[in-house]
Protein backbone atom coordinates (compact mmCIF):
# COMPACT_ATOMS: atom_id res chain seq x y z
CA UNK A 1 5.36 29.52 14.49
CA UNK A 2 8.27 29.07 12.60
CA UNK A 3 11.34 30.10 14.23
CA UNK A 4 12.35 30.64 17.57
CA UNK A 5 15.06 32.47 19.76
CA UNK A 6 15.78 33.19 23.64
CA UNK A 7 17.48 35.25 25.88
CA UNK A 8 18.59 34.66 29.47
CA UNK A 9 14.93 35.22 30.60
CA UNK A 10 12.70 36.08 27.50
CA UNK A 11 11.36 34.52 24.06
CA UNK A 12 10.36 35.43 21.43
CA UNK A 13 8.33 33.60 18.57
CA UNK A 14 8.08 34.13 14.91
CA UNK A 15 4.77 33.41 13.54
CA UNK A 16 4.29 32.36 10.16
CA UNK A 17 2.85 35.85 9.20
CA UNK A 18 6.31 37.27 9.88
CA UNK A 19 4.61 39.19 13.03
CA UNK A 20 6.81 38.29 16.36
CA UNK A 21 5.45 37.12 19.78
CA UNK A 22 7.70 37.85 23.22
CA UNK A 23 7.15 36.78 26.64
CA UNK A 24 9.26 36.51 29.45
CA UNK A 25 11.26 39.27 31.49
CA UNK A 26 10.64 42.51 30.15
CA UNK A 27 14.07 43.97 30.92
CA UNK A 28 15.45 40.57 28.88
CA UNK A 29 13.70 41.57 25.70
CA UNK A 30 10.24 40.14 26.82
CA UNK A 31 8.44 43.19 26.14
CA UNK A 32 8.54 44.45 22.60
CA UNK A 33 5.70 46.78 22.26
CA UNK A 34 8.13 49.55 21.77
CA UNK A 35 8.92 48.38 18.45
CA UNK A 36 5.78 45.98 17.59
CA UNK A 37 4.64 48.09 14.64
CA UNK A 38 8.02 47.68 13.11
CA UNK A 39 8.26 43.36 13.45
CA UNK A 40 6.71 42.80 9.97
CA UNK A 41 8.15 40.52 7.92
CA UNK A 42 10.40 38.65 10.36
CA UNK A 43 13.04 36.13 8.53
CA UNK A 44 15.11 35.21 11.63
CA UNK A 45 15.48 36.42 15.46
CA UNK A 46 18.75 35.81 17.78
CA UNK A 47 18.99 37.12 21.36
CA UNK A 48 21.82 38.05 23.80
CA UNK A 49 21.74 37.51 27.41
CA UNK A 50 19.07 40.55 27.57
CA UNK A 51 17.91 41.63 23.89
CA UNK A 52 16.36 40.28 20.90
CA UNK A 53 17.51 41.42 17.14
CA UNK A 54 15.09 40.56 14.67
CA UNK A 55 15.88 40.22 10.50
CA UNK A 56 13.81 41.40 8.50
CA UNK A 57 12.43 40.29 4.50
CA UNK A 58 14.07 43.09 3.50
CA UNK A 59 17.32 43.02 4.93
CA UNK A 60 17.03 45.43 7.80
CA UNK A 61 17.01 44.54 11.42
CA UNK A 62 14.88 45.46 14.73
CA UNK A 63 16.36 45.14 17.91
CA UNK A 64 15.18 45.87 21.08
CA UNK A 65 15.86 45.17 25.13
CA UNK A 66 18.38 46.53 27.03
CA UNK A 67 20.18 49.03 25.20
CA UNK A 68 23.51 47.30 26.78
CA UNK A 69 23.21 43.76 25.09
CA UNK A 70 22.74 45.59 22.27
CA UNK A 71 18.54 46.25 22.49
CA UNK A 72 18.78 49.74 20.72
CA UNK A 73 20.82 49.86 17.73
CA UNK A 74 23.19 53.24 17.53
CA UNK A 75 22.45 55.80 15.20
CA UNK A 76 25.91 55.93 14.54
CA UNK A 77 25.66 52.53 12.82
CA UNK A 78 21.56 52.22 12.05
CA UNK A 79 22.46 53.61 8.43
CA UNK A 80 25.14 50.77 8.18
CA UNK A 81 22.33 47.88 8.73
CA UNK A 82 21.07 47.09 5.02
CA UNK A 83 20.86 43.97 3.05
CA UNK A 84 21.98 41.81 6.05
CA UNK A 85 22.21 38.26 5.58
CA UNK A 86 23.29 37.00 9.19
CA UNK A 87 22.66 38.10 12.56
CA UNK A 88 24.32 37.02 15.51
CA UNK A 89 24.69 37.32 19.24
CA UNK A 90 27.13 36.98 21.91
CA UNK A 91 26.14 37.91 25.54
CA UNK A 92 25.78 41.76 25.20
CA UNK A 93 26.17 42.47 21.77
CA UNK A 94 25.25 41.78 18.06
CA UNK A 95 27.30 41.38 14.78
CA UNK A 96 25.36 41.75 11.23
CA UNK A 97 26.86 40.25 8.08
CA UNK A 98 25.47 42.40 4.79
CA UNK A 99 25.56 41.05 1.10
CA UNK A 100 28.08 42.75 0.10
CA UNK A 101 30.15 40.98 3.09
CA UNK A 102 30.78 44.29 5.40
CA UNK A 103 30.11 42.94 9.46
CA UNK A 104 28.40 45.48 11.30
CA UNK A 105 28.61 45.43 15.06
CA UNK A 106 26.83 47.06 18.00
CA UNK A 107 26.43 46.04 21.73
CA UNK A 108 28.69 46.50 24.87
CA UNK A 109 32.28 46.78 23.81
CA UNK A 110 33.50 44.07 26.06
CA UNK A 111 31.41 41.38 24.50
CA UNK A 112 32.26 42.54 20.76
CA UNK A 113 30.09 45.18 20.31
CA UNK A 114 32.61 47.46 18.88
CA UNK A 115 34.26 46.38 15.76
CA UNK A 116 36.09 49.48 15.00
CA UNK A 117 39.98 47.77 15.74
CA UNK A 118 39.52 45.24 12.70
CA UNK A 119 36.70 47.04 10.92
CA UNK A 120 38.87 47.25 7.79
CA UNK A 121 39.87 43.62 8.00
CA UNK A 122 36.11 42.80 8.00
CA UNK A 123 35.55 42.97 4.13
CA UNK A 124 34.45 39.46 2.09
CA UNK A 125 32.87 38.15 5.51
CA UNK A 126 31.10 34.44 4.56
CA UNK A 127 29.81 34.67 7.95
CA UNK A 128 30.38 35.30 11.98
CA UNK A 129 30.43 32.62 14.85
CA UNK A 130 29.78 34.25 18.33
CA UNK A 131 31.28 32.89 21.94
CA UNK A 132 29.91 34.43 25.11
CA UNK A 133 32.10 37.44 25.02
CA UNK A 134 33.84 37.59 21.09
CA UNK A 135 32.84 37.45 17.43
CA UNK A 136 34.80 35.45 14.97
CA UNK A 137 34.25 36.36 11.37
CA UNK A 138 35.35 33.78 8.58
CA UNK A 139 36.32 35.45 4.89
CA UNK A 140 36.27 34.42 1.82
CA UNK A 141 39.65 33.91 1.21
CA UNK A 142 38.91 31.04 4.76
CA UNK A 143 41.12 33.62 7.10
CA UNK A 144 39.35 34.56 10.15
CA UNK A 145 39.20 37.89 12.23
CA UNK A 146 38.69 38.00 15.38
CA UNK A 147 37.19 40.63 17.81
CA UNK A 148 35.24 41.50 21.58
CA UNK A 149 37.29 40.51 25.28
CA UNK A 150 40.85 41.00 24.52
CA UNK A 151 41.68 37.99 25.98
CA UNK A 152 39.85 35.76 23.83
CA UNK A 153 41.15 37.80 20.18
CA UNK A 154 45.05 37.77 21.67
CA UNK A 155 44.46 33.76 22.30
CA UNK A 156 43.66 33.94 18.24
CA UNK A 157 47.20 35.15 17.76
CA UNK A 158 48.66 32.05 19.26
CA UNK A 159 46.79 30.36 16.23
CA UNK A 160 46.18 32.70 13.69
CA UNK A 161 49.08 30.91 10.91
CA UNK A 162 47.29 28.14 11.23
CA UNK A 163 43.82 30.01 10.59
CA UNK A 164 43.85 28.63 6.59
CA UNK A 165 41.29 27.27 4.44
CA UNK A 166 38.66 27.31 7.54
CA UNK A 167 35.74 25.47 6.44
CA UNK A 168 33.65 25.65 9.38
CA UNK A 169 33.86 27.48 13.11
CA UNK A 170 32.32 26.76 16.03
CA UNK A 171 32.04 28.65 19.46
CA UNK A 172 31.61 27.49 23.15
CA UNK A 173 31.18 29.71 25.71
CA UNK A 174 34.93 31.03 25.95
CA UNK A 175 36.72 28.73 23.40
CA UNK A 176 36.42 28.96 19.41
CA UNK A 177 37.01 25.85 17.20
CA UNK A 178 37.85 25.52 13.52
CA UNK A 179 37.64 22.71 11.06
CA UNK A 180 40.59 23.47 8.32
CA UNK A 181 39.81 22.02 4.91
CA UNK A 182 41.80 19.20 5.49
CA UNK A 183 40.05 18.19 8.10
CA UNK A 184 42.18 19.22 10.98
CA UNK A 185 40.45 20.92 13.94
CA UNK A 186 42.02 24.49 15.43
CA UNK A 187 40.93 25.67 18.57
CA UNK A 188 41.44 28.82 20.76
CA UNK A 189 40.53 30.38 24.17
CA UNK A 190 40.07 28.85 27.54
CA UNK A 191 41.33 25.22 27.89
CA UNK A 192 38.34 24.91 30.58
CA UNK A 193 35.59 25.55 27.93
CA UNK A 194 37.43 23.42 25.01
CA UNK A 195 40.68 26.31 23.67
């Protein structure tokens, strides 16, 4: 085995063949004969609360689980998921990161599955951080976008100006935190959780 990911009941295993192992509660992504055939090749796997989203070698992605945490991707965005370099989850949702730095998004809305507000801010994406119900993307240029609960994005505008040169970002459950380039720390979201 060389990788590993969970849900909120479920695992699943990647073996060094690039063939995936589950186990756990079917309805949390446990059972993934549905798409067994198609888990060749496996680079990386993240889950939310109830699916799994597998990468694979050549760029695509599997996903499968409740069709509400994001289990089944849309057809309305399957053509969208090529050359991804970086999958990740919140609690009902999932947020791919392609080459050519486009984010792709799919999931229940309230936990960032739909990207469609900021979709043309998400160009030159380095990569996304995830909290428990919102995606934070980091560009190129070391802005970052925001997007998933509403409260958790308009808690970004209180600290968006400051939002420059971010170097590295971090997630808690319902806070985000970012370390600026000169080595201040930003954070944002619920004071409880660390905002």
């Amino acid at each position: 085995v060389t990788h590993i990911a969970a849900s909120h009941e479920a695992f699943c295993a990647v073996r060094a063949d690039g063939r995936c192992v589950t186990w756990g509660g079917a309805k949390f992504g446990g059972d993934s004969r549905g798409v067994r055939d198609r888990l060749v090749k496996v680079r990386s796997v993240v889950g939310s609360f109830k699916a799994f989203c597998a990468l694979l070698s050549d760029g695509t992605v599997v996903a499968w689980g409740d069709a509400k945490s994001g289990g089944v991707v849309p057809p309305s965005v399957e053509g969208d998921l090529w050359q991804v370099q970086q999958i990740v989850a919140s609690h009902g949702a999932f947020a791919a990161v392609r080459c050519d730095g486009r984010c792709v998004t799919w999931g229940a809305e309230e936990y960032g599955g739909d990207s469609t507000q900021v979709q043309d801010q998400l160009k030159n994406v380095q990569y996304v951080t995830a909290s428990k119900r919102a995606f934070c993307a980091v560009l190129t240029d070391g802005s970052v976008v925001s997007w998933g609960d509403p409260m958790r994005v308009a808690e970004l505008c209180d600290v968006q100006e400051q939002l420059q040169d971010v170097q590295q970002l971090t997630a808690s459950s319902n806070a985000f935190c970012a370390l600026l380039g000169d080595g201040r720390c930003v954070t944002w979201g619920d004071p409880g959780f660390g905002g």
